[in-house]
PDB file of N, CA and C in Angstrom:
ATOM      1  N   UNK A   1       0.846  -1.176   0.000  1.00  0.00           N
ATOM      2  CA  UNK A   1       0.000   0.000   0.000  1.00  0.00           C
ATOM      3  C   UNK A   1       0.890   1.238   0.000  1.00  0.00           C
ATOM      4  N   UNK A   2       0.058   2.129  -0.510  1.00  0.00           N
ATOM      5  CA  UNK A   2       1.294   3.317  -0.887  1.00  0.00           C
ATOM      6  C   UNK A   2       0.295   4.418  -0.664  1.00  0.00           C
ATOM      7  N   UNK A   3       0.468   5.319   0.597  1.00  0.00           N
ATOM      8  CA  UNK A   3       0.062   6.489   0.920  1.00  0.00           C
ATOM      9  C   UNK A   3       1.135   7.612   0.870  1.00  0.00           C
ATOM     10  N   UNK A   4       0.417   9.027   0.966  1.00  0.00           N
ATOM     11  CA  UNK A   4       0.964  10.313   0.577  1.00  0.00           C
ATOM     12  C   UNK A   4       0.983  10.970   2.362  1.00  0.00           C
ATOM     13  N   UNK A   5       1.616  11.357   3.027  1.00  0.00           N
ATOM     14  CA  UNK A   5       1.619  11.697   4.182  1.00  0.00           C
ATOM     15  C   UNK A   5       1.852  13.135   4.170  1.00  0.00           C
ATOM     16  N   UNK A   6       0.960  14.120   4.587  1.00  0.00           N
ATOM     17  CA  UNK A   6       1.403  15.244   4.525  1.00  0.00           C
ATOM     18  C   UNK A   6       1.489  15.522   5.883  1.00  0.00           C
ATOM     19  N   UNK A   7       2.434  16.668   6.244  1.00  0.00           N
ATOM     20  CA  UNK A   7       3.046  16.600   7.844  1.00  0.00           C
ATOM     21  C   UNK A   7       2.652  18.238   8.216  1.00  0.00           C
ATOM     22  N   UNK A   8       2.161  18.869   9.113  1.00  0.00           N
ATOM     23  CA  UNK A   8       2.088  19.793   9.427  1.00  0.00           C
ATOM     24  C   UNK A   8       2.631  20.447  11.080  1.00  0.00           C
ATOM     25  N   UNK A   9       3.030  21.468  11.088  1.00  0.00           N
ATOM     26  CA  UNK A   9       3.700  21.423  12.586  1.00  0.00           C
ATOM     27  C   UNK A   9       3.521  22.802  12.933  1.00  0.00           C
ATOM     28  N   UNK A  10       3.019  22.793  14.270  1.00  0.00           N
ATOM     29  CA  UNK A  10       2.320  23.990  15.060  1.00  0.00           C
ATOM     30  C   UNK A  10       3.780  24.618  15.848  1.00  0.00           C
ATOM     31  N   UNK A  11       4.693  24.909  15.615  1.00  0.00           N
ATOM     32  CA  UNK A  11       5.659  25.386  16.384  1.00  0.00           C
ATOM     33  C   UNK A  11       5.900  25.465  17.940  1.00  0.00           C
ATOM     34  N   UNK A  12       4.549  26.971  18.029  1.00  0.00           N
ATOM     35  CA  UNK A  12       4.250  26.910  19.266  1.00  0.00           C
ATOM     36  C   UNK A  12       3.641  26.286  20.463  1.00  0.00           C
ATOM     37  N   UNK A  13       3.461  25.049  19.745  1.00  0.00           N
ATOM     38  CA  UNK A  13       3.010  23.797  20.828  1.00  0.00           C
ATOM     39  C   UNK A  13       3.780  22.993  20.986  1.00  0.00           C
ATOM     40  N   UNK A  14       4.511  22.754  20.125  1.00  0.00           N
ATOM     41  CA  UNK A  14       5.338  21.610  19.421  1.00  0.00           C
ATOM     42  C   UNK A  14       4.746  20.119  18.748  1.00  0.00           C
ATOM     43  N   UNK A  15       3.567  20.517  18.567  1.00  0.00           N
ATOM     44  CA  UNK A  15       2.896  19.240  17.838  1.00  0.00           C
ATOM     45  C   UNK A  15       2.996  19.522  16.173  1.00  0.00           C
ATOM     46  N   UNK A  16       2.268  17.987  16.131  1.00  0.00           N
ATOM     47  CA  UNK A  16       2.615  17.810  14.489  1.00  0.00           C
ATOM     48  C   UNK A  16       0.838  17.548  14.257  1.00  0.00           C
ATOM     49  N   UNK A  17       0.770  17.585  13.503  1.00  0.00           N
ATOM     50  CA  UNK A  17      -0.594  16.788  12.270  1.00  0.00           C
ATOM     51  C   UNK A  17      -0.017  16.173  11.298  1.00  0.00           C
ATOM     52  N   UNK A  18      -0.840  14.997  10.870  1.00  0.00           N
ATOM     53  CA  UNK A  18      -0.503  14.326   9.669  1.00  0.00           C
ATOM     54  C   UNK A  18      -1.714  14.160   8.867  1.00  0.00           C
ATOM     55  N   UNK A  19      -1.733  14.243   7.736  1.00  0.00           N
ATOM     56  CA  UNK A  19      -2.828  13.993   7.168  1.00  0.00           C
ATOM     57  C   UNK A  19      -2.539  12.936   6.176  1.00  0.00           C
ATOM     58  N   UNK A  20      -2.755  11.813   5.911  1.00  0.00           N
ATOM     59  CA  UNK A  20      -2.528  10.647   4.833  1.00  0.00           C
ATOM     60  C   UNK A  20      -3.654  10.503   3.693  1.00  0.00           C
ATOM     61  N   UNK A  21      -3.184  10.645   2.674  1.00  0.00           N
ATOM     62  CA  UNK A  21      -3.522  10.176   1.007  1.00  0.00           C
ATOM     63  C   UNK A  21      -3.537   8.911   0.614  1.00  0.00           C
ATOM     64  N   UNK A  22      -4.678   8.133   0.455  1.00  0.00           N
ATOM     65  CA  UNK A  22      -4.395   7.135   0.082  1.00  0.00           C
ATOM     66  C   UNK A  22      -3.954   6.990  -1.310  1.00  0.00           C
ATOM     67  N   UNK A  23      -3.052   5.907  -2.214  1.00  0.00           N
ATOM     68  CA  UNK A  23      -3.106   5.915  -3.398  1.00  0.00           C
ATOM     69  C   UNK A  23      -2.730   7.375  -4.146  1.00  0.00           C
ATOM     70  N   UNK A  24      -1.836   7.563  -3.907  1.00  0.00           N
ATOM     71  CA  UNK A  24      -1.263   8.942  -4.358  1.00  0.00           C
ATOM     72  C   UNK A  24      -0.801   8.765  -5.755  1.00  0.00           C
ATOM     73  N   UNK A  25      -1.101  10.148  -6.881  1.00  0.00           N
ATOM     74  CA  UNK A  25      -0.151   9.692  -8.310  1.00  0.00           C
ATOM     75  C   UNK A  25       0.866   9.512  -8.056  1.00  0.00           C
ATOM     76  N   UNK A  26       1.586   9.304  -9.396  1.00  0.00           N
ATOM     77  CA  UNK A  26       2.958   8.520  -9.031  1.00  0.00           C
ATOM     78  C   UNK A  26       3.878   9.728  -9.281  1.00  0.00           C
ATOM     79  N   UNK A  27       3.901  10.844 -10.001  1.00  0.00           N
ATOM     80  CA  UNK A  27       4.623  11.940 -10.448  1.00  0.00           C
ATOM     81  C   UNK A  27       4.188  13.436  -9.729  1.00  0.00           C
ATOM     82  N   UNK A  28       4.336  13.239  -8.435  1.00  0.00           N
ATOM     83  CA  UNK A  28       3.767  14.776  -7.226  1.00  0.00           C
ATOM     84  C   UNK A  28       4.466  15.985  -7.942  1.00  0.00           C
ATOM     85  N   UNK A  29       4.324  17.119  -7.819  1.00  0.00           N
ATOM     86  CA  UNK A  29       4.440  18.173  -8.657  1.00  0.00           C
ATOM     87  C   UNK A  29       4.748  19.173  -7.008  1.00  0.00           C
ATOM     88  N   UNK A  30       5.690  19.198  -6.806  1.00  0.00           N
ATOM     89  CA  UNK A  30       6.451  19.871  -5.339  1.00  0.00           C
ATOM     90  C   UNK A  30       6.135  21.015  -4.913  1.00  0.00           C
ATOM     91  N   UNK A  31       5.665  21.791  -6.288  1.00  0.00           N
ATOM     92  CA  UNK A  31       4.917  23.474  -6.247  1.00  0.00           C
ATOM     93  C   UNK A  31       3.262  23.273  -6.290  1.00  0.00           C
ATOM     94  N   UNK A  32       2.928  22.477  -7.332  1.00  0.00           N
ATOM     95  CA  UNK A  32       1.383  21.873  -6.423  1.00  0.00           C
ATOM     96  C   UNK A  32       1.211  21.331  -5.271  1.00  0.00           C
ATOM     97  N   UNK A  33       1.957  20.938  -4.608  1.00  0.00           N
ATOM     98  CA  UNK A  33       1.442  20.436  -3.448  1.00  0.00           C
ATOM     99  C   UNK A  33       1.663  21.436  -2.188  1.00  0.00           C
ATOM    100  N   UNK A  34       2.984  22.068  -2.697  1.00  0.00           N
ATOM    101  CA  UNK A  34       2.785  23.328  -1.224  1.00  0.00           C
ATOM    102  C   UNK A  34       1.352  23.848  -1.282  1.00  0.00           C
ATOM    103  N   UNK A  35       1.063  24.570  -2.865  1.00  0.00           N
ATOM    104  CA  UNK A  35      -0.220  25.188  -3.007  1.00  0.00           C
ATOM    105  C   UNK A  35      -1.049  24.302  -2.072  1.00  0.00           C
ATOM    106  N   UNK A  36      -1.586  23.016  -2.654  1.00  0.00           N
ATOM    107  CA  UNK A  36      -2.200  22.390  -1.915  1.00  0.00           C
ATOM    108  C   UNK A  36      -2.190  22.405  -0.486  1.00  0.00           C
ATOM    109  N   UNK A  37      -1.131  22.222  -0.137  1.00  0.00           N
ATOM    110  CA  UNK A  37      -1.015  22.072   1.255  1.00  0.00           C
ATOM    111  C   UNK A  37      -1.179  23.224   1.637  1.00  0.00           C
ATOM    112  N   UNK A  38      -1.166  24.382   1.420  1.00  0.00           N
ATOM    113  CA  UNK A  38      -1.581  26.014   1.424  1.00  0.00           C
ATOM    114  C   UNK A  38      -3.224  26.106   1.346  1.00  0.00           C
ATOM    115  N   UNK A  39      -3.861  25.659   0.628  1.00  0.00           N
ATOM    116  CA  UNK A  39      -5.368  25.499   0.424  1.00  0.00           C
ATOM    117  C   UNK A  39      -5.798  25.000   1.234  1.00  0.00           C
ATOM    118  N   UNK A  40      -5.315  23.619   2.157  1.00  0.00           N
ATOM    119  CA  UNK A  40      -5.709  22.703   3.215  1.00  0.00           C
ATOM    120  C   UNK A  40      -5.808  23.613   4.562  1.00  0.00           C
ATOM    121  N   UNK A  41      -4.736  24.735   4.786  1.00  0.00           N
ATOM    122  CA  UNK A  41      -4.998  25.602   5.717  1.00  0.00           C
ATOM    123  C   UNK A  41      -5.784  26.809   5.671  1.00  0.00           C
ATOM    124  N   UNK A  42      -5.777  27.434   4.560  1.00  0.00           N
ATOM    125  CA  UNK A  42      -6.581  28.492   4.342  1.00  0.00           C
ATOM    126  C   UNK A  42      -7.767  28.246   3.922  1.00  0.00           C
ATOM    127  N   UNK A  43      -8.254  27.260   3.946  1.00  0.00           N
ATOM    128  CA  UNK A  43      -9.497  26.665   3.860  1.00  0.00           C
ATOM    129  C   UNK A  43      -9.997  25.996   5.461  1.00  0.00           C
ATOM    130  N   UNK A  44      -9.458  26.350   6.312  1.00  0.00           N
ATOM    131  CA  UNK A  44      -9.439  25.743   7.564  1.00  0.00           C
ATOM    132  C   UNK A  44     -10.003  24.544   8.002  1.00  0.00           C
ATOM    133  N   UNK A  45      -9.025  23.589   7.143  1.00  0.00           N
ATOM    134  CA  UNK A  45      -9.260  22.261   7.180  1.00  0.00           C
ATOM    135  C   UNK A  45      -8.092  21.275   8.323  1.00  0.00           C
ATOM    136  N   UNK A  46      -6.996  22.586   8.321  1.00  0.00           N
ATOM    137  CA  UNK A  46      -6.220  22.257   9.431  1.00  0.00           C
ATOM    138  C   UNK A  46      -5.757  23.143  10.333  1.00  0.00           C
ATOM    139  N   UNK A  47      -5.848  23.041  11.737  1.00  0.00           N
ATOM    140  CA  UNK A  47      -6.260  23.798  12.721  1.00  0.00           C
ATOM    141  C   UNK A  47      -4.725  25.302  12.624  1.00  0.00           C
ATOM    142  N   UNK A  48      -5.815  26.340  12.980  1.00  0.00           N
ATOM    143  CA  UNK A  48      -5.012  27.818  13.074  1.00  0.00           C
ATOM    144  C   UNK A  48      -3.426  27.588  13.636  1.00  0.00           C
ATOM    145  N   UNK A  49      -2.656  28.170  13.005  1.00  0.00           N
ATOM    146  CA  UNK A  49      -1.103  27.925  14.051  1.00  0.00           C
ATOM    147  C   UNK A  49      -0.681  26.866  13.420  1.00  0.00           C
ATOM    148  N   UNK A  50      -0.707  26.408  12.620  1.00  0.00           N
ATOM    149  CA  UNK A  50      -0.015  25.088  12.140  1.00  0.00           C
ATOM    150  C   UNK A  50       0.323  25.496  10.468  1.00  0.00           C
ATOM    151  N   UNK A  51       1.754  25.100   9.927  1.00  0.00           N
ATOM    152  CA  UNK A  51       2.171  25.571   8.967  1.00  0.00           C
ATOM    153  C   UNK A  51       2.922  24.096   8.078  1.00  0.00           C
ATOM    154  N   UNK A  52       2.606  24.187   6.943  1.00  0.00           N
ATOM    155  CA  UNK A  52       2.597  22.818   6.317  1.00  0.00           C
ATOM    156  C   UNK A  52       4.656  22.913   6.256  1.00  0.00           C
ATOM    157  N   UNK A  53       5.093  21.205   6.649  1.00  0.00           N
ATOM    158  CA  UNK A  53       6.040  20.944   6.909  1.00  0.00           C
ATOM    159  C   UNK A  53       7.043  19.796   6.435  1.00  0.00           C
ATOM    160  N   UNK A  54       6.434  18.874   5.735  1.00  0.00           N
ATOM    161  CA  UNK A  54       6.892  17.944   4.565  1.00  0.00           C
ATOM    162  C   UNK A  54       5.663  17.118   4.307  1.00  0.00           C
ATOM    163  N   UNK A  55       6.347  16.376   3.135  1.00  0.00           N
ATOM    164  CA  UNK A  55       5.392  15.363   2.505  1.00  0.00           C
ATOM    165  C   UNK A  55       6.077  14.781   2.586  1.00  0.00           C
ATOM    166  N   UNK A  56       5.615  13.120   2.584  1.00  0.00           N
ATOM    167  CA  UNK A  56       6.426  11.460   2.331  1.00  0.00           C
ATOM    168  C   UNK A  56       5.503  10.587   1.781  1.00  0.00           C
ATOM    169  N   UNK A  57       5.893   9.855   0.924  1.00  0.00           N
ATOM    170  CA  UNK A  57       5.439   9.019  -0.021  1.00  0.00           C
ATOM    171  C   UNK A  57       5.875   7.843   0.858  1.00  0.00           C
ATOM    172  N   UNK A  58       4.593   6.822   1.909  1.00  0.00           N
ATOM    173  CA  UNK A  58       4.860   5.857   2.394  1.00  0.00           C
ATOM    174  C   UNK A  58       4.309   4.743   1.789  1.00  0.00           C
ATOM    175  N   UNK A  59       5.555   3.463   1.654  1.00  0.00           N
ATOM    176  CA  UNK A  59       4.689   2.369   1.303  1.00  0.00           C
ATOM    177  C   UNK A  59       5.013   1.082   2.100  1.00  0.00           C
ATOM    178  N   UNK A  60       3.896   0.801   2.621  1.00  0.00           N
ATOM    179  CA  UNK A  60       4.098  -0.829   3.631  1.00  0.00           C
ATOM    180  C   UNK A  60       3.390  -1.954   2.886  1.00  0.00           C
ATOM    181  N   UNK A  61       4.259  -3.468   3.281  1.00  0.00           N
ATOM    182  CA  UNK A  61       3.996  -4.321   2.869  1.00  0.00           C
ATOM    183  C   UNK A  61       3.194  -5.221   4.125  1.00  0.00           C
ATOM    184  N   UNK A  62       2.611  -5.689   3.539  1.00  0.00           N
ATOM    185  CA  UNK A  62       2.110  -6.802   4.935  1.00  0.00           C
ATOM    186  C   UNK A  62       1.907  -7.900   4.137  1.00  0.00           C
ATOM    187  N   UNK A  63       2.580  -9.381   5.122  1.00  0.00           N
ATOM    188  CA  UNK A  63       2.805 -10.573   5.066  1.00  0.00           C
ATOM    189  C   UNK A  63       2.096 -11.218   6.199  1.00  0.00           C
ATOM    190  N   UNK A  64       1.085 -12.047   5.675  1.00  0.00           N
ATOM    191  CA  UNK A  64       0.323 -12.467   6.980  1.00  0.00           C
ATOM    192  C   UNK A  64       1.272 -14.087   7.067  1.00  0.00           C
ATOM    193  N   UNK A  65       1.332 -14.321   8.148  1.00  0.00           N
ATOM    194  CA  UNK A  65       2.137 -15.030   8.237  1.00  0.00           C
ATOM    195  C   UNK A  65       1.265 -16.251   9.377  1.00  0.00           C
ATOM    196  N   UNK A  66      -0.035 -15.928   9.949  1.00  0.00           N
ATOM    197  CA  UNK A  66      -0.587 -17.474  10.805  1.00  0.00           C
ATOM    198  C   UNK A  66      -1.999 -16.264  10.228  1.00  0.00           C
ATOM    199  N   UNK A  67      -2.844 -17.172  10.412  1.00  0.00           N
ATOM    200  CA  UNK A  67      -4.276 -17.039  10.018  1.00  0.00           C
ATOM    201  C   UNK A  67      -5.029 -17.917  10.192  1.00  0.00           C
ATOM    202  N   UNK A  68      -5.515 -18.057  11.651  1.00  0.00           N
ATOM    203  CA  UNK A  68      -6.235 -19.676  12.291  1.00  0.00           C
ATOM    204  C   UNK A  68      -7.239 -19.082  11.619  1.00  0.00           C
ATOM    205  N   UNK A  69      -8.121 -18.571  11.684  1.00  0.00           N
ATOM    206  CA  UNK A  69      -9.818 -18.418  11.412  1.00  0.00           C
ATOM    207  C   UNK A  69     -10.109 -18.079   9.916  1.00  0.00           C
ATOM    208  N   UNK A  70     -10.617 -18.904   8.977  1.00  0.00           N
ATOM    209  CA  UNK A  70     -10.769 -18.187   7.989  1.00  0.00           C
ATOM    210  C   UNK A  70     -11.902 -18.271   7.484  1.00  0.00           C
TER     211      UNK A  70
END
């Protein structure tokens, strides 16, 4: 699975926000996404005092490895 993690950080608290994308394109555009991530706050979708702080492209694998009940 491959999510888009956008990271936001309130300074004066010292906390973070994360907001995750599922299924992100494959070619991110670095000046669209500040915008974006600029729109996400000025649209107050993420709380006052918090200023957008990286993005990461995460991807985890999972291996089930026992599975009594099926």
């Amino acid at each position: 699975m491959k999510r888009l993690a956008l990271v936001f950080r309130n300074q004066t608290e010292g906390k973070s926000l994360r907001i995750n994308i599922p299924e992100p394109i494959e070619n991110i555009d670095s000046a669209e996404l500040e915008t974006d991530a600029q729109s996400l706050i000025d649209n107050g979708l993420v709380p006052a005092g918090y200023v957008f702080d990286e993005a990461r492209v995460i991807e985890t694998n999972t291996n089930v490895v026992l599975d009594l009940i099926q």
